[in-house]
Protein backbone atom coordinates (compact mmCIF):
# COMPACT_ATOMS: atom_id res chain seq x y z
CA UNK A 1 0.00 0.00 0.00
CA UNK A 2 1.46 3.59 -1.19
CA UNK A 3 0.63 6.15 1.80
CA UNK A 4 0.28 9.42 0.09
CA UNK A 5 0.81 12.57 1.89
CA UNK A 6 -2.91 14.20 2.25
CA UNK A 7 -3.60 10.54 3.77
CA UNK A 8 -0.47 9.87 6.16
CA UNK A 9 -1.06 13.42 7.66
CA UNK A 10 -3.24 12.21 10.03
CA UNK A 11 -0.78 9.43 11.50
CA UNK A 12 0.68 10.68 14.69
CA UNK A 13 2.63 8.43 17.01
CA UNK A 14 1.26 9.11 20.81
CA UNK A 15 2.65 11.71 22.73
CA UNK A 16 4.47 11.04 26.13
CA UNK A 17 3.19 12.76 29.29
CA UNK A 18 4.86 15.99 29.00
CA UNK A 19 4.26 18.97 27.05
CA UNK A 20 6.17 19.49 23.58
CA UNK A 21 9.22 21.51 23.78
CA UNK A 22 9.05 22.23 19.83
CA UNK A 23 5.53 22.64 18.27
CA UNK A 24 5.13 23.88 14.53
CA UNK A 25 2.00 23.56 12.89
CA UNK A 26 0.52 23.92 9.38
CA UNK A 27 3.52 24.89 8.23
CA UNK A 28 3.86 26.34 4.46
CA UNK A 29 7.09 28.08 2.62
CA UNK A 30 7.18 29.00 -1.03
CA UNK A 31 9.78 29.29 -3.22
CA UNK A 32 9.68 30.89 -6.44
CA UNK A 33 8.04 28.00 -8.84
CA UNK A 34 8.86 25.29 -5.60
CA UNK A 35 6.50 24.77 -2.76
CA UNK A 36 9.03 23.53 -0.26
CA UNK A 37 6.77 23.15 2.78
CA UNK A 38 3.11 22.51 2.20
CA UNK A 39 1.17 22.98 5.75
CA UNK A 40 3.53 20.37 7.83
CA UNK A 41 3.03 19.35 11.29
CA UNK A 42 6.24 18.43 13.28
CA UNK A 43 6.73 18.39 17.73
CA UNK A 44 9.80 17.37 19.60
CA UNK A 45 9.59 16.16 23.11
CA UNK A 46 12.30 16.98 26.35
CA UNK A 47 14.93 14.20 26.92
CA UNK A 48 13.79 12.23 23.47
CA UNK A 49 16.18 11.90 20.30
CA UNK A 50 13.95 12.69 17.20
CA UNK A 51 14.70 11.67 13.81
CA UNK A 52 13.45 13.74 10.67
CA UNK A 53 13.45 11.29 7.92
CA UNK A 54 12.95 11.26 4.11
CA UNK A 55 14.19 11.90 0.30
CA UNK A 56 16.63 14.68 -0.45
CA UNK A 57 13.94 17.39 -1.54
CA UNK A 58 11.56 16.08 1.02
CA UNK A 59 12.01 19.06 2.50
CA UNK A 60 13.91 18.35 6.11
CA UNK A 61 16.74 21.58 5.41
CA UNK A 62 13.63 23.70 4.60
CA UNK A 63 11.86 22.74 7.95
CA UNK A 64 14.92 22.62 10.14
CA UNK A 65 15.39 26.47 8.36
CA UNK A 66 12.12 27.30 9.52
CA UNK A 67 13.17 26.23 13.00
CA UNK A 68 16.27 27.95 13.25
CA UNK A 69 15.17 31.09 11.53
CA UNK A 70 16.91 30.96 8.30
CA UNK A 71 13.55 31.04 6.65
CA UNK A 72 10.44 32.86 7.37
CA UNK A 73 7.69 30.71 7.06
CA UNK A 74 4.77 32.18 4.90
CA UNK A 75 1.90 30.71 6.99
CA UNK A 76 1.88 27.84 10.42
CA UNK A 77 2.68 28.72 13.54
CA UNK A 78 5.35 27.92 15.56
CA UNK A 79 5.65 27.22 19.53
CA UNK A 80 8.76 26.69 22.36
CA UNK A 81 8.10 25.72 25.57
CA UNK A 82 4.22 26.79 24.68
CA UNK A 83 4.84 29.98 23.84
CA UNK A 84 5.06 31.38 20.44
CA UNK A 85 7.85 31.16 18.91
CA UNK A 86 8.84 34.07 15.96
CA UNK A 87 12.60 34.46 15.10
CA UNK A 88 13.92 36.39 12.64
CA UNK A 89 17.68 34.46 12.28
CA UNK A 90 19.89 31.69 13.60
CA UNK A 91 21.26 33.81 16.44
CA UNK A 92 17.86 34.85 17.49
CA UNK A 93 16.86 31.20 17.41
CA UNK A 94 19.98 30.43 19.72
CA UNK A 95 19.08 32.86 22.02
CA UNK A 96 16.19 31.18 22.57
CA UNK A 97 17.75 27.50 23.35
CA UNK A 98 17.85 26.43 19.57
CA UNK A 99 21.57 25.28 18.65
CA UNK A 100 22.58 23.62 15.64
CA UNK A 101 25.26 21.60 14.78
CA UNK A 102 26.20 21.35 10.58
CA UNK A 103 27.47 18.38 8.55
CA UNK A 104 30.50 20.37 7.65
CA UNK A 105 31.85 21.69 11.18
CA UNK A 106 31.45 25.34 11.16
CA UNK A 107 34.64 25.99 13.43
CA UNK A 108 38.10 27.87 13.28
CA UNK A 109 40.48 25.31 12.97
CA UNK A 110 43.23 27.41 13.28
CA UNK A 111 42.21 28.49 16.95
CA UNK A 112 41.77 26.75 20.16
CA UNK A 113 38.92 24.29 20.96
CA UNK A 114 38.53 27.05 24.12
CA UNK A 115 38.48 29.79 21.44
CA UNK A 116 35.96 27.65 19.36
CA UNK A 117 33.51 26.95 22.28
CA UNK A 118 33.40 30.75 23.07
CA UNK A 119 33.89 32.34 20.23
CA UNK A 120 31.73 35.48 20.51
CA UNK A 121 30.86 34.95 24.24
CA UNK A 122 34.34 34.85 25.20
CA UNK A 123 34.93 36.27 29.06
CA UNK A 124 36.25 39.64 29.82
CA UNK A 125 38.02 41.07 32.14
CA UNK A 126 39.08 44.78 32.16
CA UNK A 127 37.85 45.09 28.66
CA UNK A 128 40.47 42.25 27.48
CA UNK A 129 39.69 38.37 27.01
CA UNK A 130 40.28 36.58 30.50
CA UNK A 131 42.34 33.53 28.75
CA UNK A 132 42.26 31.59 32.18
CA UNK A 133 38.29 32.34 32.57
CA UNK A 134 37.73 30.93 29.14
CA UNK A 135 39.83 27.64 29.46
CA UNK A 136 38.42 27.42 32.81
CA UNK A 137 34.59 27.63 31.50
CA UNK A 138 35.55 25.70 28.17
CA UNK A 139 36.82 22.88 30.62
CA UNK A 140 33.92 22.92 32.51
CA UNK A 141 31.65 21.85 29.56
CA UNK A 142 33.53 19.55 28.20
CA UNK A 143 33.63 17.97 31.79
CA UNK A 144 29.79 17.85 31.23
CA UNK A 145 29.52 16.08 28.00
CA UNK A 146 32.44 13.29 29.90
CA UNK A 147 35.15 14.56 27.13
CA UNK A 148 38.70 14.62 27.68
CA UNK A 149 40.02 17.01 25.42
CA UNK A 150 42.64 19.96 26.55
CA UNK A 151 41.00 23.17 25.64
CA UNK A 152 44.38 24.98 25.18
CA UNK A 153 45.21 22.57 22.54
CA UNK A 154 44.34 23.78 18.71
CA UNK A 155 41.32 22.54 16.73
CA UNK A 156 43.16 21.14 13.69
CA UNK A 157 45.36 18.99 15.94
CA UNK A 158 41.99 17.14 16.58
CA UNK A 159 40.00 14.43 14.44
CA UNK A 160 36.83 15.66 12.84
CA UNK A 161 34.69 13.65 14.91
CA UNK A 162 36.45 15.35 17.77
CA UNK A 163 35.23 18.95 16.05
CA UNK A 164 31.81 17.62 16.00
CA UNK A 165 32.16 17.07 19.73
CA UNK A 166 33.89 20.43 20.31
CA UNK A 167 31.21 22.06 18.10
CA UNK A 168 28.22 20.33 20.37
CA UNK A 169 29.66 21.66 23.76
CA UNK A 170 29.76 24.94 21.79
CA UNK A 171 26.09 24.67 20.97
CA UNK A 172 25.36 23.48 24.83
CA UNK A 173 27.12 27.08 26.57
CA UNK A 174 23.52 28.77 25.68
CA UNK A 175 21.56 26.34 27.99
CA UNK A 176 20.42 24.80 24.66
CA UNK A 177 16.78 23.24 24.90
CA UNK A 178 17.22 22.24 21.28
CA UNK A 179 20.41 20.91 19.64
CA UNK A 180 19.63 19.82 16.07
CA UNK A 181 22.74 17.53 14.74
CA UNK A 182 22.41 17.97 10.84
CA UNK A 183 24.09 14.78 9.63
CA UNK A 184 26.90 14.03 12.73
CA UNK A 185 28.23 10.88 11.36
CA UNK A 186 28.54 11.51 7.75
CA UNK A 187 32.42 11.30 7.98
CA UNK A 188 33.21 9.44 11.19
CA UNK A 189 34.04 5.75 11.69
CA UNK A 190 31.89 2.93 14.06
CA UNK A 191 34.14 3.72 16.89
CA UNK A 192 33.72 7.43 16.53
CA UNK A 193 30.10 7.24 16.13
CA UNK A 194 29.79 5.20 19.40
CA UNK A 195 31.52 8.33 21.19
CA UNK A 196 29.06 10.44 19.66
CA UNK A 197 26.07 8.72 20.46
CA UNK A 198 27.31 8.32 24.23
CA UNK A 199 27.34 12.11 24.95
CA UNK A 200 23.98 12.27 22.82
CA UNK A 201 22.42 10.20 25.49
CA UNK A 202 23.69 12.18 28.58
CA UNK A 203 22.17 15.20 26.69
CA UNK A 204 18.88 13.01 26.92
CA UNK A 205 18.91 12.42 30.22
CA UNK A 206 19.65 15.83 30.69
CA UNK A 207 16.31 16.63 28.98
CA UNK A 208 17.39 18.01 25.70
CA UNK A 209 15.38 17.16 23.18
CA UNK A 210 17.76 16.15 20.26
CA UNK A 211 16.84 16.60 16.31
CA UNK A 212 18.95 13.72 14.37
CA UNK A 213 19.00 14.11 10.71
CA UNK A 214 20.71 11.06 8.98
CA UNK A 215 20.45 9.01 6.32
CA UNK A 216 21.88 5.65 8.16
CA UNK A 217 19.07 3.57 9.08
CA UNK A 218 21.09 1.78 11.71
CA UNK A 219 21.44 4.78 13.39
CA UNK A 220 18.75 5.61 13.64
CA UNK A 221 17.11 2.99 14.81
CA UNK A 222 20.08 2.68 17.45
CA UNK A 223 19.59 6.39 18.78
CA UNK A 224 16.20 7.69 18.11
CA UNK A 225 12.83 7.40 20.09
CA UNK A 226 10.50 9.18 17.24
CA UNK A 227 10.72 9.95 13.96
CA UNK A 228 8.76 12.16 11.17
CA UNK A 229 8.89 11.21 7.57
CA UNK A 230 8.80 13.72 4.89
CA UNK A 231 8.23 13.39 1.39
CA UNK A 232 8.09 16.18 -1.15
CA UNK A 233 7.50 18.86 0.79
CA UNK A 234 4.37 16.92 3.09
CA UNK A 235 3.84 15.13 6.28
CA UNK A 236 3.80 11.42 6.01
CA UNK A 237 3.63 10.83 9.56
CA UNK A 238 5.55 10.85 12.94
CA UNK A 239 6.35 7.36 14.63
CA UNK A 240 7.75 5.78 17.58
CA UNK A 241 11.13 3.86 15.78
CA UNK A 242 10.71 0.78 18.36
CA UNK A 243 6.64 0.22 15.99
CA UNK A 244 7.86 0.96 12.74
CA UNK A 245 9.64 -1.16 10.84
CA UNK A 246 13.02 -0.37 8.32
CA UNK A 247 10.92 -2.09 5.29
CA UNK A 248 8.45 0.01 5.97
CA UNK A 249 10.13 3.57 6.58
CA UNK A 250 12.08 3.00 3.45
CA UNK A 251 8.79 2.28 1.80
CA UNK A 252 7.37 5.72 3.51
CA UNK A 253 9.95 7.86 2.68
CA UNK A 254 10.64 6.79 -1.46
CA UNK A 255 6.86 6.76 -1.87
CA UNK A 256 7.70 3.59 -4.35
CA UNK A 257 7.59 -0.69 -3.68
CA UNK A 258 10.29 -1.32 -1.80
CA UNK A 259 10.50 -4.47 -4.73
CA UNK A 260 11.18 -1.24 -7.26
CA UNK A 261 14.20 -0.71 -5.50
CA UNK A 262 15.32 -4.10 -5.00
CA UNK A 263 15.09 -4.67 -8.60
CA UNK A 264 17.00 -2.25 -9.26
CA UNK A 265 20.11 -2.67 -6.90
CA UNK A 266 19.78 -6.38 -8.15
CA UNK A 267 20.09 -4.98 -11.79
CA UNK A 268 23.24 -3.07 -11.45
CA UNK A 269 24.89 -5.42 -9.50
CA UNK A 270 24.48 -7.64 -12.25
CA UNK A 271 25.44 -5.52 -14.65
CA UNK A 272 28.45 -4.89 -12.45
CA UNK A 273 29.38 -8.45 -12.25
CA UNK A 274 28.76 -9.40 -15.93
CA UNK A 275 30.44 -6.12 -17.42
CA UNK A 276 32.89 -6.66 -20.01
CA UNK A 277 36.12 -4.49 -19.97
CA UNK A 278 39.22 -3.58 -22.41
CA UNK A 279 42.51 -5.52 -22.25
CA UNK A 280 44.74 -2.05 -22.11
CA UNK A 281 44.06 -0.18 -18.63
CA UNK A 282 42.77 3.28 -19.62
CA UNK A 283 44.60 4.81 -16.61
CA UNK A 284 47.50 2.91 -15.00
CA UNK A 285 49.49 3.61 -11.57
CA UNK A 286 52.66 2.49 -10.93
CA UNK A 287 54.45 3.19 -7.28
CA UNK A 288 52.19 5.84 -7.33
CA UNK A 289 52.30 7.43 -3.36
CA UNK A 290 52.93 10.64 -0.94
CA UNK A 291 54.87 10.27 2.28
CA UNK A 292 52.72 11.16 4.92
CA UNK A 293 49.31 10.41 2.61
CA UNK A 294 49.63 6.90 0.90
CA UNK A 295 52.40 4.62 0.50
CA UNK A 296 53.60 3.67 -3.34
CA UNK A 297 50.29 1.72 -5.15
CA UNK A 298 49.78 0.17 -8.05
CA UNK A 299 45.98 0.17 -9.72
CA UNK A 300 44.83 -0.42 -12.84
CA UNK A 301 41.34 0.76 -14.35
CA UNK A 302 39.98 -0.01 -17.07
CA UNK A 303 37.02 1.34 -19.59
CA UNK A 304 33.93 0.02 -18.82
CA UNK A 305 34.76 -0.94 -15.22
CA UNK A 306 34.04 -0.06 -11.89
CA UNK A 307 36.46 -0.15 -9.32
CA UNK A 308 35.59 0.27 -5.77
CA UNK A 309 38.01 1.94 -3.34
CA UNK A 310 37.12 0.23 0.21
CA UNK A 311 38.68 1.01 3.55
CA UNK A 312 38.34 2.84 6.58
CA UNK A 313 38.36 6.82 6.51
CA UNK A 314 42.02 7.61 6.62
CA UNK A 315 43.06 4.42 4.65
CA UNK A 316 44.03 5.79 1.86
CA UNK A 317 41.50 5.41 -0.74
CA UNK A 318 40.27 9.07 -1.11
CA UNK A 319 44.38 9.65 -1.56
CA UNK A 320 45.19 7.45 -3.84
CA UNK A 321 41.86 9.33 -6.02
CA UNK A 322 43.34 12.17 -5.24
CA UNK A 323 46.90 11.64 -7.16
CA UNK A 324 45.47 9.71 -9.81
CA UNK A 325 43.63 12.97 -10.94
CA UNK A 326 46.05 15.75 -10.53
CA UNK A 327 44.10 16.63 -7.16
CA UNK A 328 47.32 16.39 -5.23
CA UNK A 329 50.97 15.79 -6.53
CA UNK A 330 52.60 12.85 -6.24
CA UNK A 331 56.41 11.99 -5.09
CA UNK A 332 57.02 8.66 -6.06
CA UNK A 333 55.69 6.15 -8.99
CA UNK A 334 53.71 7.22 -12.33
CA UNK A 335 50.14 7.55 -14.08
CA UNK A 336 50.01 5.69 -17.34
CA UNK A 337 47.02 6.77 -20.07
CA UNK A 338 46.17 4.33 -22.07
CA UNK A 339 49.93 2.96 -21.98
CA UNK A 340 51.23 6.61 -22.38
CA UNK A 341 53.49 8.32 -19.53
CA UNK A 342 51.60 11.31 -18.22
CA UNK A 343 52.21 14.40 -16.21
CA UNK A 344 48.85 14.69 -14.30
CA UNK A 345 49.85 17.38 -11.77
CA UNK A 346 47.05 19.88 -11.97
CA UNK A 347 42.49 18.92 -11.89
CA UNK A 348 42.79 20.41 -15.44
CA UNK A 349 45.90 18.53 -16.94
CA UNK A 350 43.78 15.22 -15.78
CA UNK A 351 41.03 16.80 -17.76
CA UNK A 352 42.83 16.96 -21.06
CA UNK A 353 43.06 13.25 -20.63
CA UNK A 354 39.41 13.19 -19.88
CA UNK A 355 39.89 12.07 -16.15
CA UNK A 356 37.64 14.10 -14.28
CA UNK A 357 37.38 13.50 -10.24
CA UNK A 358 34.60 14.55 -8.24
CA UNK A 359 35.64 15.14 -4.48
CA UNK A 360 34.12 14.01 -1.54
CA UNK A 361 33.90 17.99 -0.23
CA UNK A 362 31.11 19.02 -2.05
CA UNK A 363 30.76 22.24 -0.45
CA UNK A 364 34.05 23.42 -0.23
CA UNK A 365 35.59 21.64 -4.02
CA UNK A 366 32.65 21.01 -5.80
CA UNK A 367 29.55 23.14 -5.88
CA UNK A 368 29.63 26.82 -6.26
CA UNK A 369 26.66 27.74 -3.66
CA UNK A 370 26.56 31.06 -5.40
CA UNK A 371 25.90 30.30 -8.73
CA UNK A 372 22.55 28.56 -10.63
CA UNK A 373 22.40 24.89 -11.85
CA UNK A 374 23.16 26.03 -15.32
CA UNK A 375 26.12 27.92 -14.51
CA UNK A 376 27.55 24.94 -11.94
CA UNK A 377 26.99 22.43 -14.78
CA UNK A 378 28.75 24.18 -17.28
CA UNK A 379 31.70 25.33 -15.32
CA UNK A 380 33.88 22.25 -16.13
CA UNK A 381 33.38 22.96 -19.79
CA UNK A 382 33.77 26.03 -19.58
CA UNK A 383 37.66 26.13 -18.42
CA UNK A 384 38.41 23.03 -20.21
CA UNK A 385 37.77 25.33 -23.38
CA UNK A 386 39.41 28.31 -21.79
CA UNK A 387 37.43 31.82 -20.67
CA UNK A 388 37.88 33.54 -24.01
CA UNK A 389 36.41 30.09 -25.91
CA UNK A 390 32.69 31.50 -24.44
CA UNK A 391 29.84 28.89 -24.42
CA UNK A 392 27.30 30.41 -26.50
CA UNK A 393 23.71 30.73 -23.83
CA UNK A 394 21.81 28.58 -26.18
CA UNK A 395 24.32 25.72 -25.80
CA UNK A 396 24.36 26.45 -22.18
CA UNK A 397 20.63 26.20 -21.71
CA UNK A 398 20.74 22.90 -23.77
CA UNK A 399 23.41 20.69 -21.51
CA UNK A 400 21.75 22.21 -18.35
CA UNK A 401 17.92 21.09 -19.49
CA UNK A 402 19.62 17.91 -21.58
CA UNK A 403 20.87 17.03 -17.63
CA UNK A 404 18.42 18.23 -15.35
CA UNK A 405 16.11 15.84 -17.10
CA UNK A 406 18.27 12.62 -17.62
CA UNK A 407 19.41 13.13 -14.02
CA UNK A 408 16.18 14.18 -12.59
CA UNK A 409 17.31 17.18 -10.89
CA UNK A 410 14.93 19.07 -8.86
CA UNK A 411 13.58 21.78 -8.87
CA UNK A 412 13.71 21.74 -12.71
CA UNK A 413 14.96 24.88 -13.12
CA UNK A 414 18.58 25.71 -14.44
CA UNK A 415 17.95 29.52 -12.97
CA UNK A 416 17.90 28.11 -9.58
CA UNK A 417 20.53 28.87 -7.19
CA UNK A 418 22.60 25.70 -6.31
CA UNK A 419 22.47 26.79 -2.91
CA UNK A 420 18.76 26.10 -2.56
CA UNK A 421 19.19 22.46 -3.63
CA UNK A 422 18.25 19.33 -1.40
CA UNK A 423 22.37 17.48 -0.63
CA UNK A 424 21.22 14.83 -3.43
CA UNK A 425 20.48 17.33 -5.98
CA UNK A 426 23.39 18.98 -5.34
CA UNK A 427 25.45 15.63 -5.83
CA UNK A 428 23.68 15.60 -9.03
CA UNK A 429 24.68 18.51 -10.21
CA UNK A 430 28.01 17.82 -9.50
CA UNK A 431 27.52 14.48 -11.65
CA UNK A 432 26.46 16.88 -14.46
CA UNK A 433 28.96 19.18 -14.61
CA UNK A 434 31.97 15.83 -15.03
CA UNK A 435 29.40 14.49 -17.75
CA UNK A 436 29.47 17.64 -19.67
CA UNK A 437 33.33 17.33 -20.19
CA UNK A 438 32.78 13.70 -21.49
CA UNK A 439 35.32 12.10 -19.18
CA UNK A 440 36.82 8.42 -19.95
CA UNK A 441 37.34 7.81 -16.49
CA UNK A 442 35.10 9.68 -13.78
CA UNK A 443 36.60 9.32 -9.93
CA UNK A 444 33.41 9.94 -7.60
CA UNK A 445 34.79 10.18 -4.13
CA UNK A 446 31.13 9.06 -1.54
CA UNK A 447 28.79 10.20 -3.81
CA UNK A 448 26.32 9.30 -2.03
CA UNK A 449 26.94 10.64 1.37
CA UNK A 450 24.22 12.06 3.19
CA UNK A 451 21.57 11.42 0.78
CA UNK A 452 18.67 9.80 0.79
CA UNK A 453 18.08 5.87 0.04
CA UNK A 454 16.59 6.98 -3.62
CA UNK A 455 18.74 9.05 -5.26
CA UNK A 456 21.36 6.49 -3.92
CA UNK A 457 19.88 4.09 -5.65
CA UNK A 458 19.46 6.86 -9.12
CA UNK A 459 22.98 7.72 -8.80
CA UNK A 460 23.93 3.84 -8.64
CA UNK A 461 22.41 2.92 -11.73
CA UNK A 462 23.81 6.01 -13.32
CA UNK A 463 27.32 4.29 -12.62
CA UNK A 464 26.55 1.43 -13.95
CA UNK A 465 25.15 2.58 -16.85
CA UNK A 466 28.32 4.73 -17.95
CA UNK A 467 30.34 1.92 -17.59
CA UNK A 468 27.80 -0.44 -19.56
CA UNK A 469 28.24 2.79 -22.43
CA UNK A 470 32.25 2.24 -22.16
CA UNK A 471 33.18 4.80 -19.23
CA UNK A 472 36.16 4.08 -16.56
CA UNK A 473 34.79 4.41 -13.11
CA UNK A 474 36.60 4.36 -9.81
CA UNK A 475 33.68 4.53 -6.70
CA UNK A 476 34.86 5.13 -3.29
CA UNK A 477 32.28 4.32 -0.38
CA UNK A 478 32.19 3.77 3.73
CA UNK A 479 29.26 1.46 2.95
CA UNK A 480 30.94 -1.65 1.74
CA UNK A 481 27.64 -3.01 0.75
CA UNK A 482 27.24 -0.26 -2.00
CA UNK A 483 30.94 -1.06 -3.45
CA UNK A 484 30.12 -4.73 -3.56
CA UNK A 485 27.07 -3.51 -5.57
CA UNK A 486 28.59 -1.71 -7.87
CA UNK A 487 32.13 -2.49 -8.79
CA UNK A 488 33.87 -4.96 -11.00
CA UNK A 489 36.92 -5.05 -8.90
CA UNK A 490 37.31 -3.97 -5.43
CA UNK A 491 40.70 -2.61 -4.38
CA UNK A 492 40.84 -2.62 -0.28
CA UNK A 493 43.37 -0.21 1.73
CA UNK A 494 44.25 -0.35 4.76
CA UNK A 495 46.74 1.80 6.59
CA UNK A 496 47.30 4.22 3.52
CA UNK A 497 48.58 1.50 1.79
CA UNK A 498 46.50 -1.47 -0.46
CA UNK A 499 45.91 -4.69 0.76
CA UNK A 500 44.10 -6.31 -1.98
CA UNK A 501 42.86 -6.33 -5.43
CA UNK A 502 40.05 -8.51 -6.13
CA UNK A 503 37.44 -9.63 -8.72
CA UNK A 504 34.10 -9.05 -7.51
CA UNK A 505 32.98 -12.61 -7.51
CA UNK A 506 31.05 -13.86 -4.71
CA UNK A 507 32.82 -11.46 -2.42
CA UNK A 508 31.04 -10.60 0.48
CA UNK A 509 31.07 -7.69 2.98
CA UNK A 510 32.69 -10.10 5.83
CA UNK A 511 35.27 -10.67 3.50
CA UNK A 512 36.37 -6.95 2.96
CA UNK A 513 35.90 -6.41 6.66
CA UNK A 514 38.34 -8.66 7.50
CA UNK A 515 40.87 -7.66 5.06
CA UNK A 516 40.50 -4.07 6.47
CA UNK A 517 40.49 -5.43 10.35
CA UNK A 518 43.59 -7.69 9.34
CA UNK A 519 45.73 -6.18 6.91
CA UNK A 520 47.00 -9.17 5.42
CA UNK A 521 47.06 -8.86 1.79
CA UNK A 522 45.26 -10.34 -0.44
């Protein structure tokens, strides 16, 4: 059975005995040509975890926006504590008790975590910052959350999941009675997440109620006590996550048969599996490594194959993508094209060999917030050819529309600001823009992360098409299960350096695990 929205309005998971701290009702907000919010419900509860679930475009940014007071809503109402709630920006809505914590740390790595945690509220004393008073008070929270981390010390010294924690005692100095965590775990590994999840649950019993957005079900369903599903821009219902189960949420939030989907991961494993590939590697490395990065590997690609980079974060694997496209320089070893010594030191040398390599960072090396769709798509192109080699508007307009419709990117507009877009329409975009350049070998470093289970499963079969059409692929993914799915040949690292090399034949995920956990190679 397909719930649609104006039906699954009305299903409401019971309420505990308390009051909601967070009550928004009937809320709309309009873009031009995109109605991003149409009249959605949505409550939070003291001391519970609450997940906001759903498709990239369902319209979880826009409500979270509404929430923090990046967007005025155009018509709803909105409550704290019972009483009305009307901000007119993020520090207003922190004021209030409403923190937020982003995907991509908003922090100063360059300062202290003490100067990070009080940036803006630091302590004075005679008119001058009281150092001692800050460390002192910076200490203190960190105490609170259990976290052992020197405050004197310097952000960038720390890992990144050690910045989210920095950047969620930050958030806790207001007295927050709201901390949304937009995406946490996106980049941090099963031991990191644990150490997340444990100060996320003495903020529960503290009586914080906690907004988690992510897109890993087992998360979740590990953390959360409620959820609300979203799709396009309406309600499909709120639900306690111990009565509904991961079939069925998946189901709820694609708005499709679950069997659609299955087919369709079954397809394009298949495909992967049964792909046939040239005898002549289209890209080649030899020795190819960076002391301190990734020790001296050899990997060859061919066209028409896929070949997953698995590992750990820190392995290796988004290295060893990065000097096989220019993205970083290499000191030892060499990059064969199709047998032919090459120089690939710069993004745009790779490019004249049509490797093209989509980072991992889309926010910082890929997307250009600024600019439309149209303009991001075209941007490749456009210095391949060289500034004074203009694209003419017309041909413009025609690759943008040519892939906003093949890709199915929304809103289906190519005068939209990129900015605007959902994370998965974003990714797409990015996806456009290497197409336009008609690479031979396309490096996509997780793209995939922190979207939504269907335009995973849109951007998978995309991959496997362009290799069925004759394309080189390398695919680098945390989840193992999607670069078994996908890939030809699965090169594991471990370490920064690789361990194995292996035909995607019957491999499973315990398999790859246990070359990562042992190291021996393979």
């Amino acid at each position: 059975m397909t719930i649609t929205p104006s039906t699954a309005t009305s299903v409401e998971a019971p309420a505990p005995a308390v009051e909601p701290i967070v009550r928004m009702d009937d809320i709309s907000i309009r873009f031009p040509g995109v109605k991003a919010l149409d009249r959605v419900s949505f409550r939070m509860f003291p001391g519970e975890v609450h997940s906001l679930m759903g498709e990239n475009g369902a319209g979880k940014s826009t409500l979270i926006k509404a929430l923090t007071g990046v967007y005025a809503i155009d018509s709803g109402t909105m409550t704290l504590g019972g009483r009305p709630l009307v901000i007119s920006g993020p520090a207003q809505a922190q004021a209030a008790g409403i923190s937020t914590v982003y995907q991509e740390v908003n922090l100063l790595p360059n300062l202290s975590v003490a100067e990070n945690i009080m940036l803006g509220r630091e302590p004075r004393r005679a008119g001058a910052i009281d150092w001692r008073a800050m460390r002192r008070r910076s200490a203190e929270l960190l105490a609170r959350l259990s976290l052992e981390i020197d405050p004197a010390s310097q952000l960038s010294s720390h890992s990144l999941a050690v910045q989210q924690l920095v950047a969620i005692a930050r958030a806790t100095d207001v007295d927050a009675k709201v901390l949304i965590l937009d995406e946490p775990t996106s980049s941090l590994d099963a031991d990191e997440v644990s150490e997340l999840f444990r100060v996320i649950r003495g903020l529960k019993e503290r009586g914080v109620a906690i907004l988690f957005v992510s897109h890993f079900l087992d998360q979740v369903y590990e953390i959360s006590d409620r959820l609300t599903v979203l799709r396009n821009g309406a309600l499909v219902g709120e639900y306690l996550t111990r009565e509904i189960l991961r079939i069925e949420l998946v189901h709820k939030m694609i708005g499709k048969e679950l069997a659609t989907l299955e087919s369709l991961e079954s397809k394009t494993r298949q495909a992967a599996v049964e792909g046939d590939v040239a005898e002549v590697p289209y890209l080649e490395a030899v020795g190819l490594g960076r002391k301190g990065s990734v020790e001296p590997t050899d990997l060859a690609i061919h066209e028409g194959e896929v070949v997953g980079l698995a590992g750990l974060l820190g392995s290796g694997r988004t290295e060893i993508a990065r000097l096989i496209t220019g993205a970083d320089r290499a000191d030892s070893g060499e990059v064969l094209v199709r047998g032919t010594k090459k120089r690939l030191r710069t993004p745009r040398a790779a490019l004249r060999d049509r490797v093209a390599y989509s980072s991992e960072d889309r926010k910082r090396e890929g997307i250009v917030e600024e600019l439309t769709v149209r303009d991001n798509i075209v941007l490749a192109l456009q210095a391949d050819r060289g500034w004074f080699r203009r694209i003419s508007r017309r041909r413009q307009d025609e690759l943008a529309n040519s892939y906003i419709s093949a890709l199915g990117i929304r809103p289906a507009n190519p005068d939209a600001l990129v900015r605007n877009l959902s994370g998965g329409n974003q990714q797409k975009v990015l996806l456009a823009r290497w197409l336009a350049v008609a690479p031979r070998l396309l490096v996509l470093d997780e793209p995939t992360r922190g979207i939504d289970v269907g335009a995973k499963a849109e951007i998978q079969k995309l991959v496997s098409n362009l290799a069925d059409e004759g394309m080189a692929v390398v695919f680098i993914s945390a989840e193992l299960e999607e670069v078994l799915r996908l890939s030809h040949r699965i090169a594991v690292m471990r370490d920064r350096r690789k361990v194995a090399d292996l035909p995607n034949e019957d491999v499973t995920v315990g398999e790859i695990m246990g070359l990562i956990a042992s190291g021996a190679e393979a």
